[in-house]
Protein backbone atom coordinates (compact mmCIF):
# COMPACT_ATOMS: atom_id res chain seq x y z
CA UNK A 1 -12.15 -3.89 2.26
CA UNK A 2 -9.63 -6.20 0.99
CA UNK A 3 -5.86 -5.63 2.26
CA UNK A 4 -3.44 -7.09 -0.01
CA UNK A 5 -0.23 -8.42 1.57
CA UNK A 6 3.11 -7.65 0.18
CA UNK A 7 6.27 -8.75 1.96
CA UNK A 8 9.55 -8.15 0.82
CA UNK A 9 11.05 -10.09 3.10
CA UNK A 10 13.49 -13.81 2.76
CA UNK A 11 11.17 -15.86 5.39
CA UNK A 12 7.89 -14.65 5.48
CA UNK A 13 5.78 -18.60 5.45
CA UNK A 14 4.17 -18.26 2.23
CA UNK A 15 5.79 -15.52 0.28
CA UNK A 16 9.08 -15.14 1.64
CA UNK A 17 12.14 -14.31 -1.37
CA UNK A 18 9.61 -14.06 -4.08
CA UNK A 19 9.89 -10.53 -4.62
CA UNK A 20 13.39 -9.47 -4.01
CA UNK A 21 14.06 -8.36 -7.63
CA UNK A 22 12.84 -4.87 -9.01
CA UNK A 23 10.71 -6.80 -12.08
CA UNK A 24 9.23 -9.42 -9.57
CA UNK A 25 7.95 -6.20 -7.41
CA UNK A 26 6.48 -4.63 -10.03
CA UNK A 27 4.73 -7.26 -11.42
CA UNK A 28 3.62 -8.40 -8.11
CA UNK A 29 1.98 -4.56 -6.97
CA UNK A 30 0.38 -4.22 -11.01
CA UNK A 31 -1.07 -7.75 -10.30
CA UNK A 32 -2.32 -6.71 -6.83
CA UNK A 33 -4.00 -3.51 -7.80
CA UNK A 34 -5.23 -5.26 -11.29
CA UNK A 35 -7.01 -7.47 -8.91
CA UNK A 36 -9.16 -4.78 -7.08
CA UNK A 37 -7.12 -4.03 -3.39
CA UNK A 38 -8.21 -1.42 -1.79
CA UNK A 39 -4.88 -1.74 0.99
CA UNK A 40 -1.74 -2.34 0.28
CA UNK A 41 0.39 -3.32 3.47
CA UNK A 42 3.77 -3.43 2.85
CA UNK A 43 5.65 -5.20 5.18
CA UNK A 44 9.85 -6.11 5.45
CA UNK A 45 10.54 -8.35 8.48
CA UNK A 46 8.46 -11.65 8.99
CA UNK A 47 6.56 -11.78 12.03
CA UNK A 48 6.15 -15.65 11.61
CA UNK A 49 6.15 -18.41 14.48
CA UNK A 50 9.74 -18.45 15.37
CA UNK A 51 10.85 -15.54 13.07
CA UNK A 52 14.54 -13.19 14.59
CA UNK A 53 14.03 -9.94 14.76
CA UNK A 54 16.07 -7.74 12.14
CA UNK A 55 17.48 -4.16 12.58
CA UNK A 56 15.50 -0.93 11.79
CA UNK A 57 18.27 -0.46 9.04
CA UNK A 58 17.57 -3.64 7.65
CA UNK A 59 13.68 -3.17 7.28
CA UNK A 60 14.10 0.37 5.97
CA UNK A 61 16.40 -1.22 3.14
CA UNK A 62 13.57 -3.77 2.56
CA UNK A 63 10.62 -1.60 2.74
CA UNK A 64 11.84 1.62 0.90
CA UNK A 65 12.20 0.43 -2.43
CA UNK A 66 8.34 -1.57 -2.27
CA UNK A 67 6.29 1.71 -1.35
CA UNK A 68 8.74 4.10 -3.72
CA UNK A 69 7.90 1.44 -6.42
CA UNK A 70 4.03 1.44 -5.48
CA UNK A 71 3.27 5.46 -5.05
CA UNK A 72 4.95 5.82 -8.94
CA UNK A 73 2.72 3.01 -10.70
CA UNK A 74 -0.52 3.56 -8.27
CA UNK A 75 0.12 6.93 -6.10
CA UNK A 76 -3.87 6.72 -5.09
CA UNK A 77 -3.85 3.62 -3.47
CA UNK A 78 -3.68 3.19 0.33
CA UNK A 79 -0.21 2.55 1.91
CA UNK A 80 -0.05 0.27 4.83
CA UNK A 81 3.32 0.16 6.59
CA UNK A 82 3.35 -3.20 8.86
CA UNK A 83 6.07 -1.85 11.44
CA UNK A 84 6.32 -1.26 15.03
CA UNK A 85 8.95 1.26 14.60
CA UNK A 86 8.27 5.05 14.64
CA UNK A 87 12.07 6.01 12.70
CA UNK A 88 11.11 3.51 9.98
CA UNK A 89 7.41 4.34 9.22
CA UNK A 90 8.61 8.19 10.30
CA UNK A 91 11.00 7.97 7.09
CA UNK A 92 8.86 5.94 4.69
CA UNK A 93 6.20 9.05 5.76
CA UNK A 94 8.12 11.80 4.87
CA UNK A 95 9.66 10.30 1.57
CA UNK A 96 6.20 8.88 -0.08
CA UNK A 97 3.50 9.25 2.23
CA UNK A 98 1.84 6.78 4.17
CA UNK A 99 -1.97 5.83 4.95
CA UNK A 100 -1.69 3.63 7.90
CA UNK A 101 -0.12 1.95 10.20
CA UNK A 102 0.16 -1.80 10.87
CA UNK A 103 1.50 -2.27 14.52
CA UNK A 104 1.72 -6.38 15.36
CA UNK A 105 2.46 -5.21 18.76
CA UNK A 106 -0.34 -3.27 19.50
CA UNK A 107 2.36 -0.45 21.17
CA UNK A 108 4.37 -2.29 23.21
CA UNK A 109 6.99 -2.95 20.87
CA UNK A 110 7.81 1.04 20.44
CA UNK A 111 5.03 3.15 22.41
CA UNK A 112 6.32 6.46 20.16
CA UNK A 113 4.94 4.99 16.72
CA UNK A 114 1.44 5.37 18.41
CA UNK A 115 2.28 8.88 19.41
CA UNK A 116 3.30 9.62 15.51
CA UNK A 117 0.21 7.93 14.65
CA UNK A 118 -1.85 10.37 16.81
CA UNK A 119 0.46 13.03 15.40
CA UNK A 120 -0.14 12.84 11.77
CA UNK A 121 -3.90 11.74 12.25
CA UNK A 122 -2.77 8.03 10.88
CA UNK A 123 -5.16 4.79 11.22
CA UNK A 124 -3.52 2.35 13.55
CA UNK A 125 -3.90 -1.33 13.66
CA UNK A 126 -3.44 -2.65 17.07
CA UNK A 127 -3.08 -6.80 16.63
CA UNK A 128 -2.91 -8.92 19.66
CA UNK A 129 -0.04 -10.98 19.52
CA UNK A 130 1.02 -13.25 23.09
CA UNK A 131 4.94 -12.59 23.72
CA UNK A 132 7.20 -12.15 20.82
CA UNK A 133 7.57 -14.14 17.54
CA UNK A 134 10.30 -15.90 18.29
CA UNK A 135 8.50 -17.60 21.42
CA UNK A 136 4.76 -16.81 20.70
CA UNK A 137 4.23 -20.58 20.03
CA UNK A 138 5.88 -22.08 23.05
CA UNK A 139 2.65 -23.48 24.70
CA UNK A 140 0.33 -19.95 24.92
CA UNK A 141 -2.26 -20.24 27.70
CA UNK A 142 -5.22 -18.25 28.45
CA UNK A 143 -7.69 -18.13 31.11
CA UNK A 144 -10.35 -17.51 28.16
CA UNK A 145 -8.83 -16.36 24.99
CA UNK A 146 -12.08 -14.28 23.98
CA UNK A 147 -12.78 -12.44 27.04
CA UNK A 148 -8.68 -12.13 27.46
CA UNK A 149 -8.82 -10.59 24.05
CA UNK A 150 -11.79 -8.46 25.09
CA UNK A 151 -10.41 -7.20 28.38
CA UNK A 152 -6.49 -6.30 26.41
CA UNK A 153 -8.46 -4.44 23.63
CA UNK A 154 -10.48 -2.48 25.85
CA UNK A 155 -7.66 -1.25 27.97
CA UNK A 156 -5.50 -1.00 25.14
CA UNK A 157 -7.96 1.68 23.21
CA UNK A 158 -8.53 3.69 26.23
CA UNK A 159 -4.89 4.31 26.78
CA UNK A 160 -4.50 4.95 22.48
CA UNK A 161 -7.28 7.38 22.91
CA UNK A 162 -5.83 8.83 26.21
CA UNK A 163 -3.00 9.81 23.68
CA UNK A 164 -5.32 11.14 21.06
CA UNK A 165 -5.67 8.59 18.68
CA UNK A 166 -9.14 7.90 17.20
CA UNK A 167 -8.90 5.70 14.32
CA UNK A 168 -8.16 2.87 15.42
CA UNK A 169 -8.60 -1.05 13.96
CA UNK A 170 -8.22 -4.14 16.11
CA UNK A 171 -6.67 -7.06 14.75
CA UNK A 172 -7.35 -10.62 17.09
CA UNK A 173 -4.19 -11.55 15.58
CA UNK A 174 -4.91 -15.19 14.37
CA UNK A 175 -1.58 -17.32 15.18
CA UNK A 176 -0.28 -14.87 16.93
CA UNK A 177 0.38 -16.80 20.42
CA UNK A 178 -2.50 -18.93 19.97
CA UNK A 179 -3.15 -22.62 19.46
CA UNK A 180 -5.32 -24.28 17.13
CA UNK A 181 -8.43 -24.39 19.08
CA UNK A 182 -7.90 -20.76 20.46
CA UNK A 183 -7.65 -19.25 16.54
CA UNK A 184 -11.12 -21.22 16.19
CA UNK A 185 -12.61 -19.91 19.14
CA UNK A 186 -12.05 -16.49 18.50
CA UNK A 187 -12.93 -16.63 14.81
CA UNK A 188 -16.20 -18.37 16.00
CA UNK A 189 -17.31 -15.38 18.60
CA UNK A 190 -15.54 -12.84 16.17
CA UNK A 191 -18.62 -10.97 16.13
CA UNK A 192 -18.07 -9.42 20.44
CA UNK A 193 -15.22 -7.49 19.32
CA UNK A 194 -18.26 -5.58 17.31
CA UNK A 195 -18.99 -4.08 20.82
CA UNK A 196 -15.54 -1.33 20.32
CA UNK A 197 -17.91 -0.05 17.35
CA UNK A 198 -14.11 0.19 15.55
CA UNK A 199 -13.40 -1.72 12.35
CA UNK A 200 -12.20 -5.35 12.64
CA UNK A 201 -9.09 -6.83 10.83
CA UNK A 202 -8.82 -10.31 9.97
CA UNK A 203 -5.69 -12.12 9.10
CA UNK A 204 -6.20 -15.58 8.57
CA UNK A 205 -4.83 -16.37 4.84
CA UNK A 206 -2.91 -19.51 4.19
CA UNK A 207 -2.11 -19.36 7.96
CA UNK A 208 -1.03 -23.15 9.50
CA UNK A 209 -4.98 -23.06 11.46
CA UNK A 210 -6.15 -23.90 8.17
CA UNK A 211 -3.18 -26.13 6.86
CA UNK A 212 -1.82 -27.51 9.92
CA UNK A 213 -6.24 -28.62 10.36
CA UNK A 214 -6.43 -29.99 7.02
CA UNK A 215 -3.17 -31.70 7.21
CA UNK A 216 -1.65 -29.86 3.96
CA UNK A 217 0.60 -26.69 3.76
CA UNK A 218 0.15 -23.10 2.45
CA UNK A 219 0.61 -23.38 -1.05
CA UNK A 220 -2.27 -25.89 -0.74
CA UNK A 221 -4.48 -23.43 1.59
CA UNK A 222 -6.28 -21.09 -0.33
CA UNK A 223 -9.66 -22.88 -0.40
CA UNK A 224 -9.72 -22.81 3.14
CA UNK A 225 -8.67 -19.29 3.54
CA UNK A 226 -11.43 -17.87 1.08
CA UNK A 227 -13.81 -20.45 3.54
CA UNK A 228 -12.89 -19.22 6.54
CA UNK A 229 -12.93 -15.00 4.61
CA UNK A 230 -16.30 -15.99 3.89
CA UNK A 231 -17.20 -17.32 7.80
CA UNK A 232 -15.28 -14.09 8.84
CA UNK A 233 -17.54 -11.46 6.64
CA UNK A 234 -20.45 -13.00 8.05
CA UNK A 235 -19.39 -12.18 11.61
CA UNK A 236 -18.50 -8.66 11.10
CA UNK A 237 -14.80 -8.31 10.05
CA UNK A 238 -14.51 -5.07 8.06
CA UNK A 239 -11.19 -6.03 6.11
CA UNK A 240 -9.63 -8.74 4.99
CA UNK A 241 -5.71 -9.19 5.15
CA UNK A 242 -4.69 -11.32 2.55
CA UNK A 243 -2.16 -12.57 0.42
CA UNK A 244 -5.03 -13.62 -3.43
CA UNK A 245 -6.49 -10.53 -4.04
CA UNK A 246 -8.40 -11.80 -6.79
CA UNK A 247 -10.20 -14.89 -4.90
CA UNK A 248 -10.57 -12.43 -1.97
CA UNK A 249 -12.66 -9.70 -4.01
CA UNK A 250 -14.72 -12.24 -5.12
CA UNK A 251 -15.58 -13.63 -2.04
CA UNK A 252 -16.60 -10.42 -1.01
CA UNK A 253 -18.60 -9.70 -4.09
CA UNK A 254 -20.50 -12.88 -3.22
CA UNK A 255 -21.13 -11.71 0.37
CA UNK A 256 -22.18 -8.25 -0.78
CA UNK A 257 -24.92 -9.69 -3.12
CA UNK A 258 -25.89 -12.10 -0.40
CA UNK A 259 -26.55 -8.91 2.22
CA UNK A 260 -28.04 -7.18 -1.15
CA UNK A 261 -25.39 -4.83 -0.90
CA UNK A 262 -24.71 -3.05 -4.71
């Protein structure tokens, strides 16, 4: 599945500002569902490498007019809400409706927004991210970042499912507290998380492991994210987040017809 990223936030890395008029929204969520998403995940505070944290007030503001605009031109379509908070996605439930939830904290950052999750029978994404955003790049050590990964996933679903929450999606969280060489080595033995038998996110568009590697910058990324969607297909990962629908879709097309899937 392809998971179409829409922030409405002033300093996300790539997209940051670009949508903070009503006719640059619309345009932007037409475009996106033109292009064949099957996810939208709306998100309204930027959870990049040094990024401040903004009040619940503040992301409510953000997100409310973005998924009001999207259930009137496309009310079938998926809503992601990429929050950690149980008030905001709460709200944003009750007003419009929403399909899932996007937690970059995996629970830790509000343990009651996997409770509402379990509550209203919501799919929750549960990324692993090492410390907070505005430090998560200060030097991140591991013993071994896959088997770390492994070991915080496992105990992380038995405690979700301790609270009665099923449907869950893990998300290695590519940048998230992780050098170079650590995205690459969990993108390269992507295919262990298989073992949760849960659907695998992957996150990896325009991100600085494929910029900051091929010494350019993300406007200039987008053949190496549709290389590395490609490398991440073929290892398992059951949807990709990402910010060109179109080039995404047919990335997967190609896979599909390579597994002589119809």
């Amino acid at each position: 599945m392809i998971m179409a990223i829409l922030n409405v936030t002033p300093d996300s890395f790539f997209d940051g500002g670009r949508y903070s008029q009503k006719t640059d929204l619309e345009q932007r969520i037409d475009e996106i569902i033109s292009q064949g998403a099957d996810i939208i995940d709306v998100g309204g505070f930027s959870s990049r490498p040094g990024a401040k944290i903004i009040d619940a007030d503040e992301e409510l503001k953000r997100l409310r007019p973005a998924v009001e605009l999207i259930r009137k031109r496309s009310p079938d379509i998926p809503v992601s809400i990429d929050s950690y908070r149980r008030n905001v996605v709460e709200k944003l439930f009750f007003e419009f409706g929403v399909d899932i939830i996007n937690d970059i904290t995996a629970a830790e950052g509000d343990p009651e927004l996997s409770e509402f999750a379990a509550e209203q029978h919501l799919p929750y994404i549960i990324m692993h991210m090492k410390g907070q955003p505005l430090s998560m790049q200060d030097n991140p050590e591991y013993k071994d970042v896959v088997n770390d990964l492994l070991d915080i996933f496992d105990k992380k679903i038995v405690k979700l499912h301790s609270k009665g929450l099923n449907d869950i999606i893990i998300d290695p969280g590519f940048g998230f507290g992780k050098t170079l060489n650590h995205n690459y080595e969990i993108l390269s033995a992507l295919e262990v998380f298989k073992s949760f038998e849960i659907p695998i996110l992957a996150g990896l568009s325009r991100k600085s492991m494929i910029y900051k590697f091929l010494e350019t910058n993300p406007d200039s990324a987008l053949n190496g994210t549709t290389a590395l969607n490609m490398f991440a297909l073929t290892k398992g990962v059951n949807i990709l987040r990402v910010h060109d629908v179109k080039e995404a879709r047919q990335t997967l097309s190609l896979f599909n017809k390579l597994k002589g899937i119809e």
